[in-house]
PDB file of N, CA and C in Angstrom:
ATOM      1  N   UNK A   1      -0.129  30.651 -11.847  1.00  0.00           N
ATOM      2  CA  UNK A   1      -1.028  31.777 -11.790  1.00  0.00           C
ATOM      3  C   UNK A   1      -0.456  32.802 -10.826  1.00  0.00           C
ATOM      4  N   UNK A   2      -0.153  33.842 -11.244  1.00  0.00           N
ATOM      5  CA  UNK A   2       0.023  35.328 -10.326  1.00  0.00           C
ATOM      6  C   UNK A   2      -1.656  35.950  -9.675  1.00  0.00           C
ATOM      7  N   UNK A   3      -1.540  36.083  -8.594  1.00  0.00           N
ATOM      8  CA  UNK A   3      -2.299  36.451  -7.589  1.00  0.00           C
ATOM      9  C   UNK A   3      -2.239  38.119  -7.627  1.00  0.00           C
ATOM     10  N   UNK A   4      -3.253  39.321  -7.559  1.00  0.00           N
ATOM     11  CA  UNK A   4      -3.143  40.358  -7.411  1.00  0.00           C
ATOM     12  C   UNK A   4      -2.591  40.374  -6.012  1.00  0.00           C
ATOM     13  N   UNK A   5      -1.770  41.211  -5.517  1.00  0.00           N
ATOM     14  CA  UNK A   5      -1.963  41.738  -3.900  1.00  0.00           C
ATOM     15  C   UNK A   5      -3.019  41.907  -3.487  1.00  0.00           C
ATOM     16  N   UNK A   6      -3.549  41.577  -2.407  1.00  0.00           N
ATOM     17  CA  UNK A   6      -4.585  41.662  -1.290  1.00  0.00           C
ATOM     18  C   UNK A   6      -5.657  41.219  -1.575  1.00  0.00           C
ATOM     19  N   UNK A   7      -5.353  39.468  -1.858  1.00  0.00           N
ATOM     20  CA  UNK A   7      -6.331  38.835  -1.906  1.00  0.00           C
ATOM     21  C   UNK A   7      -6.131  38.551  -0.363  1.00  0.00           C
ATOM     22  N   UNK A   8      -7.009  37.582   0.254  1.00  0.00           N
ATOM     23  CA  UNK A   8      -6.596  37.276   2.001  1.00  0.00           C
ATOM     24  C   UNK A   8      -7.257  36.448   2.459  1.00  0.00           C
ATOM     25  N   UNK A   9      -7.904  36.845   3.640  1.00  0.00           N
ATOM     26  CA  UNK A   9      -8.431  36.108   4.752  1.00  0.00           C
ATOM     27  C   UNK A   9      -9.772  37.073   5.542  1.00  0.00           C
ATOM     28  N   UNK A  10     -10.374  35.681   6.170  1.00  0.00           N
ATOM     29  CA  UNK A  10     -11.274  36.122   7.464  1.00  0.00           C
ATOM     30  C   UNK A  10     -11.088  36.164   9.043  1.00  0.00           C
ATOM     31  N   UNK A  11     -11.568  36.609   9.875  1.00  0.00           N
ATOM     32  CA  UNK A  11     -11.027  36.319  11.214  1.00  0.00           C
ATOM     33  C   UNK A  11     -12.250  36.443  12.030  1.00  0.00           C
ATOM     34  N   UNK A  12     -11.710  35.361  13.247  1.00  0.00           N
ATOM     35  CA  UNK A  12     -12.512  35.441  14.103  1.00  0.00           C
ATOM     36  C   UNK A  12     -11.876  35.655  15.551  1.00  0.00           C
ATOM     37  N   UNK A  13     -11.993  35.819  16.592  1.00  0.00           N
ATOM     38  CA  UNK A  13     -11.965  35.966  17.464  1.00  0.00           C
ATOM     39  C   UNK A  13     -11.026  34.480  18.148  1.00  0.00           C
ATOM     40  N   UNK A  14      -9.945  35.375  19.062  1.00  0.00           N
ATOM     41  CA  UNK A  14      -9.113  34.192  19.679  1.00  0.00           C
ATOM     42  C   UNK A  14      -9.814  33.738  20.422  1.00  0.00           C
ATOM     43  N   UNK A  15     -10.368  33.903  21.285  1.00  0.00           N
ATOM     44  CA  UNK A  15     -11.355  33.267  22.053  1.00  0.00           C
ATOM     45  C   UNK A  15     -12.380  31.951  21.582  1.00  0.00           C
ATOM     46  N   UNK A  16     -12.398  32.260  20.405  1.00  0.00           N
ATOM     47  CA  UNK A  16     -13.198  31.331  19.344  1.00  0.00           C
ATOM     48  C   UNK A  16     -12.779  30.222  18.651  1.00  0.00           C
ATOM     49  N   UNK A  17     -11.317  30.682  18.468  1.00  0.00           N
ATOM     50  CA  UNK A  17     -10.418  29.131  17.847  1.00  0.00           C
ATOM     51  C   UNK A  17      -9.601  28.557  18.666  1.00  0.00           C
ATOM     52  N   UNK A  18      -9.461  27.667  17.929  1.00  0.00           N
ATOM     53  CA  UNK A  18      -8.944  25.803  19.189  1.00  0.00           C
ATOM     54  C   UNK A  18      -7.448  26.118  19.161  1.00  0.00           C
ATOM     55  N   UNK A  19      -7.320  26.010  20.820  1.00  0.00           N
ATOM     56  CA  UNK A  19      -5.919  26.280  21.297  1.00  0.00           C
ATOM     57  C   UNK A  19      -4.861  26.241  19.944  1.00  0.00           C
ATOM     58  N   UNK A  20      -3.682  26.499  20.367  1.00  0.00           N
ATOM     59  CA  UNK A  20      -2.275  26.062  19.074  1.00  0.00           C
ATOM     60  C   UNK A  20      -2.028  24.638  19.355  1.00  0.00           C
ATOM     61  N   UNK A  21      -2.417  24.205  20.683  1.00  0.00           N
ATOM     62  CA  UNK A  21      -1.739  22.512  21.007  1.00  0.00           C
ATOM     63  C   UNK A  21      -2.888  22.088  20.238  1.00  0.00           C
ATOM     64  N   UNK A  22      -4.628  22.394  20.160  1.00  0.00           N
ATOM     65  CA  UNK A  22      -4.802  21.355  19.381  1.00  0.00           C
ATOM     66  C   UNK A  22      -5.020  21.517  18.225  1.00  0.00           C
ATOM     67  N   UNK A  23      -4.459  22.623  17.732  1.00  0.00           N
ATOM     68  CA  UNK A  23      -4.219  22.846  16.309  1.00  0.00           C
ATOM     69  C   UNK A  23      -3.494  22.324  15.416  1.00  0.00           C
ATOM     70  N   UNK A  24      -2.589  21.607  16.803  1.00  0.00           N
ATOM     71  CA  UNK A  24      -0.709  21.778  15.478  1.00  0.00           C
ATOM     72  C   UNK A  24      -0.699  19.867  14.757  1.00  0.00           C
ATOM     73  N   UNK A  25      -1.335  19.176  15.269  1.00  0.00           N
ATOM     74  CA  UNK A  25      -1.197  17.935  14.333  1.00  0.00           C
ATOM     75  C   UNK A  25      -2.166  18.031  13.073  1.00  0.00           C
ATOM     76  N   UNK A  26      -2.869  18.995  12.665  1.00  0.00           N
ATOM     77  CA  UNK A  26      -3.540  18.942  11.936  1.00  0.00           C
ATOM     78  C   UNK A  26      -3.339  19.828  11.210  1.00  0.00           C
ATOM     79  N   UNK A  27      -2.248  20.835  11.241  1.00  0.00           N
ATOM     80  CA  UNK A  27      -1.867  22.208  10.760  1.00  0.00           C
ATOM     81  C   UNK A  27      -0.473  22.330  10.220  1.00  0.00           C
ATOM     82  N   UNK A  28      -0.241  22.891   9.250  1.00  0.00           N
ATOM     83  CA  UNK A  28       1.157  23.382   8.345  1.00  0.00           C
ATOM     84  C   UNK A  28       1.494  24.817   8.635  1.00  0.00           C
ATOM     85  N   UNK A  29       2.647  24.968   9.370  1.00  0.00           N
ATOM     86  CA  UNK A  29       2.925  26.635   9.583  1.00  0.00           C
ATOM     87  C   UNK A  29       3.803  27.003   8.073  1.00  0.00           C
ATOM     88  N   UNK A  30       3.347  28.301   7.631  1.00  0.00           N
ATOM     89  CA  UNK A  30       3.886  29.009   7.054  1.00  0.00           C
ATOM     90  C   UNK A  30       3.973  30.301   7.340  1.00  0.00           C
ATOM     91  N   UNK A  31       4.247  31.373   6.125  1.00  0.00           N
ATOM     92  CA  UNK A  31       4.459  32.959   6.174  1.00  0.00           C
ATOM     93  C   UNK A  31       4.041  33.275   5.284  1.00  0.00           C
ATOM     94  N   UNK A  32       3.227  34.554   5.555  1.00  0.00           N
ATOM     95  CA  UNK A  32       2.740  35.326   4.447  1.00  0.00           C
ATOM     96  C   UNK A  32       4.231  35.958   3.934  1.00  0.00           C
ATOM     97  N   UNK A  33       3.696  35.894   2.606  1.00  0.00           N
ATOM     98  CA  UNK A  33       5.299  36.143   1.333  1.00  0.00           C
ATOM     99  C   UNK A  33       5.068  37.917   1.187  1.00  0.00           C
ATOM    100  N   UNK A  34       3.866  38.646   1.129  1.00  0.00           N
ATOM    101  CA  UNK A  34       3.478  40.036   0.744  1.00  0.00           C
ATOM    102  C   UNK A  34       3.107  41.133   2.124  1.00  0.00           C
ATOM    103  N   UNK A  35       3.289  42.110   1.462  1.00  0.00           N
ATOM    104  CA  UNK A  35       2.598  42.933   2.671  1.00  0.00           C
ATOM    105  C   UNK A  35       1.013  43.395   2.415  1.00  0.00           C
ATOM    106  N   UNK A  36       0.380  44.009   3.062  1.00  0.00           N
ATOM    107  CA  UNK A  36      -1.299  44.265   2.934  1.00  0.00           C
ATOM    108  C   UNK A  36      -2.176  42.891   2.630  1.00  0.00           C
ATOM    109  N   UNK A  37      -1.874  41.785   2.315  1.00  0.00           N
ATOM    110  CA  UNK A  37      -2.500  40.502   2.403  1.00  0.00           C
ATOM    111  C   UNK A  37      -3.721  40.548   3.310  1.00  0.00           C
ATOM    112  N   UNK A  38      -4.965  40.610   2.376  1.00  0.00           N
ATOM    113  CA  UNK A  38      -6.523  40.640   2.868  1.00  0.00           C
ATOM    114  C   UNK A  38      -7.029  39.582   3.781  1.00  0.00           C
ATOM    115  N   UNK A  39      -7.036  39.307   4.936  1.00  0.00           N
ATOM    116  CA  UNK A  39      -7.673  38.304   5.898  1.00  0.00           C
ATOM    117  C   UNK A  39      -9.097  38.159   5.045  1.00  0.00           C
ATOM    118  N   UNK A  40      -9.678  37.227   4.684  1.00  0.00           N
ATOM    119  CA  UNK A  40     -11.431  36.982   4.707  1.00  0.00           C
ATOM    120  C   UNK A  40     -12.340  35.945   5.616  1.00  0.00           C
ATOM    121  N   UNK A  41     -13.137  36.743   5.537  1.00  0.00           N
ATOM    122  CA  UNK A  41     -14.425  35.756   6.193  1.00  0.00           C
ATOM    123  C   UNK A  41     -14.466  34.116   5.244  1.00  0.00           C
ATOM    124  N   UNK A  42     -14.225  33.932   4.154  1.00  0.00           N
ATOM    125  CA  UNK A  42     -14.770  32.785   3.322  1.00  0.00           C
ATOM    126  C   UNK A  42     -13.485  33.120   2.396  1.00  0.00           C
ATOM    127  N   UNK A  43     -13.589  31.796   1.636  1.00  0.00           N
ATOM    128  CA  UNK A  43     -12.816  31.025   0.290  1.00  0.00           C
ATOM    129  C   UNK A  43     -13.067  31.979  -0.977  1.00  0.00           C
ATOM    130  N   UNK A  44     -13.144  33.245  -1.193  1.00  0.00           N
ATOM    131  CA  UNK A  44     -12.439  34.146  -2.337  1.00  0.00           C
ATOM    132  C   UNK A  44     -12.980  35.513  -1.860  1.00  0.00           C
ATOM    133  N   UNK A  45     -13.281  35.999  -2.985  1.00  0.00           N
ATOM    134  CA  UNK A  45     -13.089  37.690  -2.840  1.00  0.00           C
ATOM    135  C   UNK A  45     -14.283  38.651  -2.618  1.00  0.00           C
ATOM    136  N   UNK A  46     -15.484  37.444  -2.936  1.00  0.00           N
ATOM    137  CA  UNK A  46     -16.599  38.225  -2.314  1.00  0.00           C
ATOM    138  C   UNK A  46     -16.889  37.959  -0.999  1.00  0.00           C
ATOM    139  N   UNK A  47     -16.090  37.440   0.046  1.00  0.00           N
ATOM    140  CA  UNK A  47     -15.999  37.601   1.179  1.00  0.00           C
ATOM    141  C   UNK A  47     -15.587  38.580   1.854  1.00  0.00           C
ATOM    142  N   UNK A  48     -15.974  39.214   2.758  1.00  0.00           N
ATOM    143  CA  UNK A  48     -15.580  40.722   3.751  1.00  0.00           C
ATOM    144  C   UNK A  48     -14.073  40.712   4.071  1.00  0.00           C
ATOM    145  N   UNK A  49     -13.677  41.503   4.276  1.00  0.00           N
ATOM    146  CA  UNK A  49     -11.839  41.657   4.852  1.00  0.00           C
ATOM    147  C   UNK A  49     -12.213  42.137   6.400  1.00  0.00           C
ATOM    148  N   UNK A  50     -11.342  41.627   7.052  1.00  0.00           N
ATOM    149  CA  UNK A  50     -11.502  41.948   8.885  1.00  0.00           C
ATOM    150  C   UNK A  50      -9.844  42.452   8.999  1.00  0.00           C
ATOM    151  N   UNK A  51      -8.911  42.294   8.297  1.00  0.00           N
ATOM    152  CA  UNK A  51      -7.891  42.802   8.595  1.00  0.00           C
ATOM    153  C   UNK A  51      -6.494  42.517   7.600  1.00  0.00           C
ATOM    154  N   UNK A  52      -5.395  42.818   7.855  1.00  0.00           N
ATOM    155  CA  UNK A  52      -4.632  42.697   6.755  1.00  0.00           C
ATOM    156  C   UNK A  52      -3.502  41.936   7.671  1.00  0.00           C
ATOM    157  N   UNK A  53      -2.575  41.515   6.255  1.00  0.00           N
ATOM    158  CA  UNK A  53      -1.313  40.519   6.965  1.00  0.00           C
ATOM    159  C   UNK A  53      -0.311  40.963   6.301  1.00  0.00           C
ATOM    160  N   UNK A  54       1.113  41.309   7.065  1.00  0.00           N
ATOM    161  CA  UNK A  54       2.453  41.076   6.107  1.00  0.00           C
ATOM    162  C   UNK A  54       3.222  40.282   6.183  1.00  0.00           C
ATOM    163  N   UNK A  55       4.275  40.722   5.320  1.00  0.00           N
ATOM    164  CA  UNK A  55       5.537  40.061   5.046  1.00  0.00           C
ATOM    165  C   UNK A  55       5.946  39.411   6.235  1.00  0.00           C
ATOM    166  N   UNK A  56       6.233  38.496   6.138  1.00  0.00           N
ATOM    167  CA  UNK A  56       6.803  37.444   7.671  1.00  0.00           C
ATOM    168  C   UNK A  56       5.579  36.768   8.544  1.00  0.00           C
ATOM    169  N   UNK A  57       4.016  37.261   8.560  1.00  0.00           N
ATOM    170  CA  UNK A  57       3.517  36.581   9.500  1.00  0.00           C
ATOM    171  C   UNK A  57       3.199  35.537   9.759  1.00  0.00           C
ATOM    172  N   UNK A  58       3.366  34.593  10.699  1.00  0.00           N
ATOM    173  CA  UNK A  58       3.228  33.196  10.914  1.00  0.00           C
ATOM    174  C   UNK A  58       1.616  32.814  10.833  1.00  0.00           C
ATOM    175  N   UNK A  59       1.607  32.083   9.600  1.00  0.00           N
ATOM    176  CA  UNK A  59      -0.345  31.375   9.931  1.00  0.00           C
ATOM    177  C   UNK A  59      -0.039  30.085   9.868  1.00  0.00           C
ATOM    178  N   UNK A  60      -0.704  29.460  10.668  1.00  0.00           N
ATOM    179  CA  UNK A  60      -0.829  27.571  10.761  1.00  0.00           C
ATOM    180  C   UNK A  60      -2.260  27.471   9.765  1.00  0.00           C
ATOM    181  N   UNK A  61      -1.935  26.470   8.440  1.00  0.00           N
ATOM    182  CA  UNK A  61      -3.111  26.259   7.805  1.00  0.00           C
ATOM    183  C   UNK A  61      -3.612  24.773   8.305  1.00  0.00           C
ATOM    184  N   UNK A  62      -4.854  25.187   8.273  1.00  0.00           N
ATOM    185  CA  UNK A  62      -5.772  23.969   8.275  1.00  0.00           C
ATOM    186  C   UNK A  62      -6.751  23.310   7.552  1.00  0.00           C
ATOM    187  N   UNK A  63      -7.118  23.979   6.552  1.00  0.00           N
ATOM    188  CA  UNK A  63      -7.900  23.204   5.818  1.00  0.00           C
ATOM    189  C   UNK A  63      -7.893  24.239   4.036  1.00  0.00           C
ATOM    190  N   UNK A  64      -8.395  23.735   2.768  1.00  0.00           N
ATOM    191  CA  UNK A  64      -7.815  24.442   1.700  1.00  0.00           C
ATOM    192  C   UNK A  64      -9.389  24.323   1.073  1.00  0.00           C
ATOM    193  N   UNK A  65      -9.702  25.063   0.194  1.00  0.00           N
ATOM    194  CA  UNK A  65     -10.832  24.862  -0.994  1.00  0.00           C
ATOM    195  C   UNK A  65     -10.192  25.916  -1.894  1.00  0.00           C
ATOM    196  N   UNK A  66     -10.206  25.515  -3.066  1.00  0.00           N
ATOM    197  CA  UNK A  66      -9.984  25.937  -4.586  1.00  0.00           C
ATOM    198  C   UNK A  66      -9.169  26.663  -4.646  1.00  0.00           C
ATOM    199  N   UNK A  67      -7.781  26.475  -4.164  1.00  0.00           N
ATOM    200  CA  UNK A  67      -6.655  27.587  -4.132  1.00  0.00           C
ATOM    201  C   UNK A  67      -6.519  28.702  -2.762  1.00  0.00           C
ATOM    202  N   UNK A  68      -7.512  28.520  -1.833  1.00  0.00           N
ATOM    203  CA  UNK A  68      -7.270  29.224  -0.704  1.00  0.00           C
ATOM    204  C   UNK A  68      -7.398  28.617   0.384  1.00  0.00           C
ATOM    205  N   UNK A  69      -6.555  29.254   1.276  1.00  0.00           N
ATOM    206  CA  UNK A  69      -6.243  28.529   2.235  1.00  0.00           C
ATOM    207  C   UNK A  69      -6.855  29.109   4.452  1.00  0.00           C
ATOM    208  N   UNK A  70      -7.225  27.994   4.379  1.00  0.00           N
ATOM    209  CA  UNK A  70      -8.168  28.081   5.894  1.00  0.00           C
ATOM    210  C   UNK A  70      -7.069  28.569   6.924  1.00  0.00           C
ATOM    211  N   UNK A  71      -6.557  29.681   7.461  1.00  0.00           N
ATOM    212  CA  UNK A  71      -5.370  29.688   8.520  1.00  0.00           C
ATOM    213  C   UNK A  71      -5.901  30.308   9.962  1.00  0.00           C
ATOM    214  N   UNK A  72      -4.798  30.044  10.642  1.00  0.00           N
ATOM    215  CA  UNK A  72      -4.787  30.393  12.342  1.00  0.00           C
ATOM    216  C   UNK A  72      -3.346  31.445  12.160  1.00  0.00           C
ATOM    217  N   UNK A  73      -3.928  32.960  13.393  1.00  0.00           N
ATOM    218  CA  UNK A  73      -2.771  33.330  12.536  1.00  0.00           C
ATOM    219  C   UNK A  73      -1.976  32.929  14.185  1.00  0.00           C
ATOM    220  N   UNK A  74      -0.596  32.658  13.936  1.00  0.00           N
ATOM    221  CA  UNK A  74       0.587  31.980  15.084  1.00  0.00           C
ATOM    222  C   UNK A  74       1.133  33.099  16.155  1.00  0.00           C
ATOM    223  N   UNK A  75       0.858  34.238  15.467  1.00  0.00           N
ATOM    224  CA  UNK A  75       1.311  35.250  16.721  1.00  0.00           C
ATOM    225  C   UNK A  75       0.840  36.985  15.737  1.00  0.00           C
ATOM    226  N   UNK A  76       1.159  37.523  17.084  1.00  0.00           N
ATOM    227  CA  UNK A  76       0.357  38.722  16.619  1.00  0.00           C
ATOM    228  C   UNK A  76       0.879  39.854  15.634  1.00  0.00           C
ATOM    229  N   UNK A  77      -0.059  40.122  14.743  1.00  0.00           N
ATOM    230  CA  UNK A  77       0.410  40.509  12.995  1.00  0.00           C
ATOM    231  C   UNK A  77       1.107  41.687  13.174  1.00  0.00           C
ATOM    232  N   UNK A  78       1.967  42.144  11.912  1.00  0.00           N
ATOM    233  CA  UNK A  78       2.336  43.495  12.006  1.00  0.00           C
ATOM    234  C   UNK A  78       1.023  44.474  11.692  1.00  0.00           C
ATOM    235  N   UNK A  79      -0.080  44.094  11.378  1.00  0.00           N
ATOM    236  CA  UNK A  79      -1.036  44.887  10.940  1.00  0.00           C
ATOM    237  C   UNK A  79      -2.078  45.099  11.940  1.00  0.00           C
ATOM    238  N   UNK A  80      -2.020  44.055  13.279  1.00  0.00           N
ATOM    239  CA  UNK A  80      -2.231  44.803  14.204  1.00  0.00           C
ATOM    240  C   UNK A  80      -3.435  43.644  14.686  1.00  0.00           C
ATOM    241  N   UNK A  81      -3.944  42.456  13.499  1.00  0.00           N
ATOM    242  CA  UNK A  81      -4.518  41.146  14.500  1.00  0.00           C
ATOM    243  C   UNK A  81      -3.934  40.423  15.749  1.00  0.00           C
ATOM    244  N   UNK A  82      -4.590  40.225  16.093  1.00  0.00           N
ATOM    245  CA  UNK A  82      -3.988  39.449  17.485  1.00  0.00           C
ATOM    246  C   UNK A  82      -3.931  37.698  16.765  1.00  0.00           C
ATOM    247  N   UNK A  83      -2.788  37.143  17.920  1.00  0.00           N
ATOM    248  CA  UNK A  83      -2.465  35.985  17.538  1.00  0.00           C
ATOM    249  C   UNK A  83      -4.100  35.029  17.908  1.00  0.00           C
ATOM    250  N   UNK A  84      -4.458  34.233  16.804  1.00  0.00           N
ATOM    251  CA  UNK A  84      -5.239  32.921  17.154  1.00  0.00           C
ATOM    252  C   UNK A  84      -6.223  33.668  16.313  1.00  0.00           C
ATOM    253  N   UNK A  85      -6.303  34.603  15.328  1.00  0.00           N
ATOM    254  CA  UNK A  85      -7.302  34.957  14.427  1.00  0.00           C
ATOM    255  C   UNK A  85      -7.377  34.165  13.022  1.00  0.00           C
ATOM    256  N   UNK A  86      -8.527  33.881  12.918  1.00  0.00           N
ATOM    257  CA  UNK A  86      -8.543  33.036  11.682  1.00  0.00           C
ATOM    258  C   UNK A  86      -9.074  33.292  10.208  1.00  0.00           C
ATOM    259  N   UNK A  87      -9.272  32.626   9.693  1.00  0.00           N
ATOM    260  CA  UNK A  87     -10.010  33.235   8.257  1.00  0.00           C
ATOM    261  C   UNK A  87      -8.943  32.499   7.233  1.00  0.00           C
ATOM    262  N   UNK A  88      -9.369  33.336   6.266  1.00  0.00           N
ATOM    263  CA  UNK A  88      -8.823  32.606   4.522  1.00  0.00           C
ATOM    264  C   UNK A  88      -8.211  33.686   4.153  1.00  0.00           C
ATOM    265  N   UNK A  89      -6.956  33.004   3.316  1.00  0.00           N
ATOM    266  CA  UNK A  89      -6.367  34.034   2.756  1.00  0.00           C
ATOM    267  C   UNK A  89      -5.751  33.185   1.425  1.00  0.00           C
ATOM    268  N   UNK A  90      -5.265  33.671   0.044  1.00  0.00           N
ATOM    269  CA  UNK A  90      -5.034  32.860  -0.603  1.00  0.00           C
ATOM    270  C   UNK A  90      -3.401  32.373  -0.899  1.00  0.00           C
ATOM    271  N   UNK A  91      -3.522  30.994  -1.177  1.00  0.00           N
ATOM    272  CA  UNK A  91      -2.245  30.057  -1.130  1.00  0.00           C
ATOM    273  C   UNK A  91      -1.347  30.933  -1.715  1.00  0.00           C
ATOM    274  N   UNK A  92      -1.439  31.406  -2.809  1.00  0.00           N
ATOM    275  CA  UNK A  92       0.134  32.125  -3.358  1.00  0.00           C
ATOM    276  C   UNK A  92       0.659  32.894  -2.240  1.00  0.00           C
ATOM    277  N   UNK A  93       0.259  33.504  -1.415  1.00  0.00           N
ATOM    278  CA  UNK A  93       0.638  34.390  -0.681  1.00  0.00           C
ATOM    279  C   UNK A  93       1.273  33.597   0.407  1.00  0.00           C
ATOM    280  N   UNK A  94       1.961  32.281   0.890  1.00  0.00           N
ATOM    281  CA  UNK A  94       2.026  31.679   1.619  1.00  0.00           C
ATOM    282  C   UNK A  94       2.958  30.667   1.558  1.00  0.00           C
ATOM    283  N   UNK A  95       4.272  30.705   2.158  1.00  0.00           N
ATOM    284  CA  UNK A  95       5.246  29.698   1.804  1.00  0.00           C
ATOM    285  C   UNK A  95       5.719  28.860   3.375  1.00  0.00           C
ATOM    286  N   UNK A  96       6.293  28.073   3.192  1.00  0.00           N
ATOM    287  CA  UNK A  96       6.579  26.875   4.593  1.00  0.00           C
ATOM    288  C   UNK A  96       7.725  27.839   5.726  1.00  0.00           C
ATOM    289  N   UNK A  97       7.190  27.606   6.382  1.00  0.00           N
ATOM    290  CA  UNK A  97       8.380  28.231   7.329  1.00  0.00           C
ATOM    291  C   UNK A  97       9.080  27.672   8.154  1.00  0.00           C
ATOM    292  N   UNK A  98      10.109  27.653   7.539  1.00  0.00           N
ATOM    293  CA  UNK A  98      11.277  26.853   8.278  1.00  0.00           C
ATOM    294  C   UNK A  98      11.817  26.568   9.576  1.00  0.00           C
ATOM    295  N   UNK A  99      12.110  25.377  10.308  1.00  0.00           N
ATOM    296  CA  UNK A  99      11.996  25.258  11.001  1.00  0.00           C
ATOM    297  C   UNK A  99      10.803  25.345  12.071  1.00  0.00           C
ATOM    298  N   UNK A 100       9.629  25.034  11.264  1.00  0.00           N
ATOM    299  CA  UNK A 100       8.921  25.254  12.532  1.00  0.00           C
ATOM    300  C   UNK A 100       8.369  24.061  13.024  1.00  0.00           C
ATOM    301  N   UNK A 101       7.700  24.132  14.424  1.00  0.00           N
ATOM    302  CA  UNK A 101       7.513  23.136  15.219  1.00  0.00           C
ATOM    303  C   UNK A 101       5.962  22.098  14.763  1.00  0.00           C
ATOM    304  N   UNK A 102       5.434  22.803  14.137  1.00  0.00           N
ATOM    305  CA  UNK A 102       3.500  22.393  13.888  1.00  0.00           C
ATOM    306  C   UNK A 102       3.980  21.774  12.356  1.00  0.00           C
ATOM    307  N   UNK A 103       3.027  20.857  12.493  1.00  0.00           N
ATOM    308  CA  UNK A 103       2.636  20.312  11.381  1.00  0.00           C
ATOM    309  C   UNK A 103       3.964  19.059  10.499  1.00  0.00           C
ATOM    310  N   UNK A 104       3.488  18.045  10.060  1.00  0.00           N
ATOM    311  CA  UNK A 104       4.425  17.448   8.938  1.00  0.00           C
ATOM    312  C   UNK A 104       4.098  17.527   7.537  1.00  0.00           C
ATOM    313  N   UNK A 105       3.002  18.282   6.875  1.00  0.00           N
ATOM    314  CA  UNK A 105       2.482  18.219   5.595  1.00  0.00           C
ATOM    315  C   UNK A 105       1.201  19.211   5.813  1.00  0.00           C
ATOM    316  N   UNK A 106       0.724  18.906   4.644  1.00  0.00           N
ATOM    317  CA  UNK A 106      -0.236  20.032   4.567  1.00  0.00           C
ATOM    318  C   UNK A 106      -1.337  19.130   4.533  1.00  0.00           C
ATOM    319  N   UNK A 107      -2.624  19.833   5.107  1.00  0.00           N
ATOM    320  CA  UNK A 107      -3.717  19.336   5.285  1.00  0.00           C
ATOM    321  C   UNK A 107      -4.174  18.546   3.959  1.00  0.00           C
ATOM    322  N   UNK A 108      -5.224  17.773   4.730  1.00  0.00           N
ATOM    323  CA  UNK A 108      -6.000  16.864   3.013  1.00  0.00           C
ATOM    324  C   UNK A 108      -6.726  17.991   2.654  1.00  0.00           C
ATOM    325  N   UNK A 109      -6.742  18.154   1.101  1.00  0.00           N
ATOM    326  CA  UNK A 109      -6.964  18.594   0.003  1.00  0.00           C
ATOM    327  C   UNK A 109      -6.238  19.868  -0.366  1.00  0.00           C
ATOM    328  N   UNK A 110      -5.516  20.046   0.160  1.00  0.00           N
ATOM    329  CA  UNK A 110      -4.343  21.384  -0.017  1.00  0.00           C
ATOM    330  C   UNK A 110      -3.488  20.918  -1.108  1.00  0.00           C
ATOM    331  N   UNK A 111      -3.286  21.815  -2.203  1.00  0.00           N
ATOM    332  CA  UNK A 111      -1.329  21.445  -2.808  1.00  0.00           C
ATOM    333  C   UNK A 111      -0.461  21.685  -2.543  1.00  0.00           C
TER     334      UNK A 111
END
């Protein structure tokens, strides 16, 4: 399945999500693959957008429902979120990033 551009994610506040140390045994780092990539509040598209993601940004996923994926984002976006913002954004948009230190697999119920 091909994904339109700017499907995405939600975010919340760094202050609000659990450190990166106790994030990372339970988390898969990847990169957003697109640019303008929609952050949401919730798992598809009638959820609100809080901000956008590009090409290269590091999100640690943590948890998946029906093709989208729960992330932390790893450092601060080119679009101008700060690092440790969270929300959904969807799986196509999202590939493994190499070499990185978090995670050995992807969360239960993710593909």
């Amino acid at each position: 399945m091909v994904a339109a551009a700017g499907l995405g994610v939600g975010v919340t506040s760094a202050s609000a999500a659990p450190s990166h140390a106790a994030r990372a045994a339970s988390s898969y780092a990847t990169q957003v693959t697109a640019d303008g990539v929609r952050l949401r509040t919730g798992p598809g598209t009638g959820y609100g957008v809080e901000g956008l993601l590009y090409y290269g940004d590091a999100v640690d996923i943590t948890q998946c429902s029906g093709g989208w994926d729960r992330v932390y984002l790893a450092a601060d976006s080119a679009g101008g979120l700060g690092s440790g913002a969270a929300g959904w954004v969807y799986g196509s948009y999202l590939e493994p990033l190499a070499g990185s230190p978090i995670g050995g697999g992807l969360p239960s119920g993710c593909e």
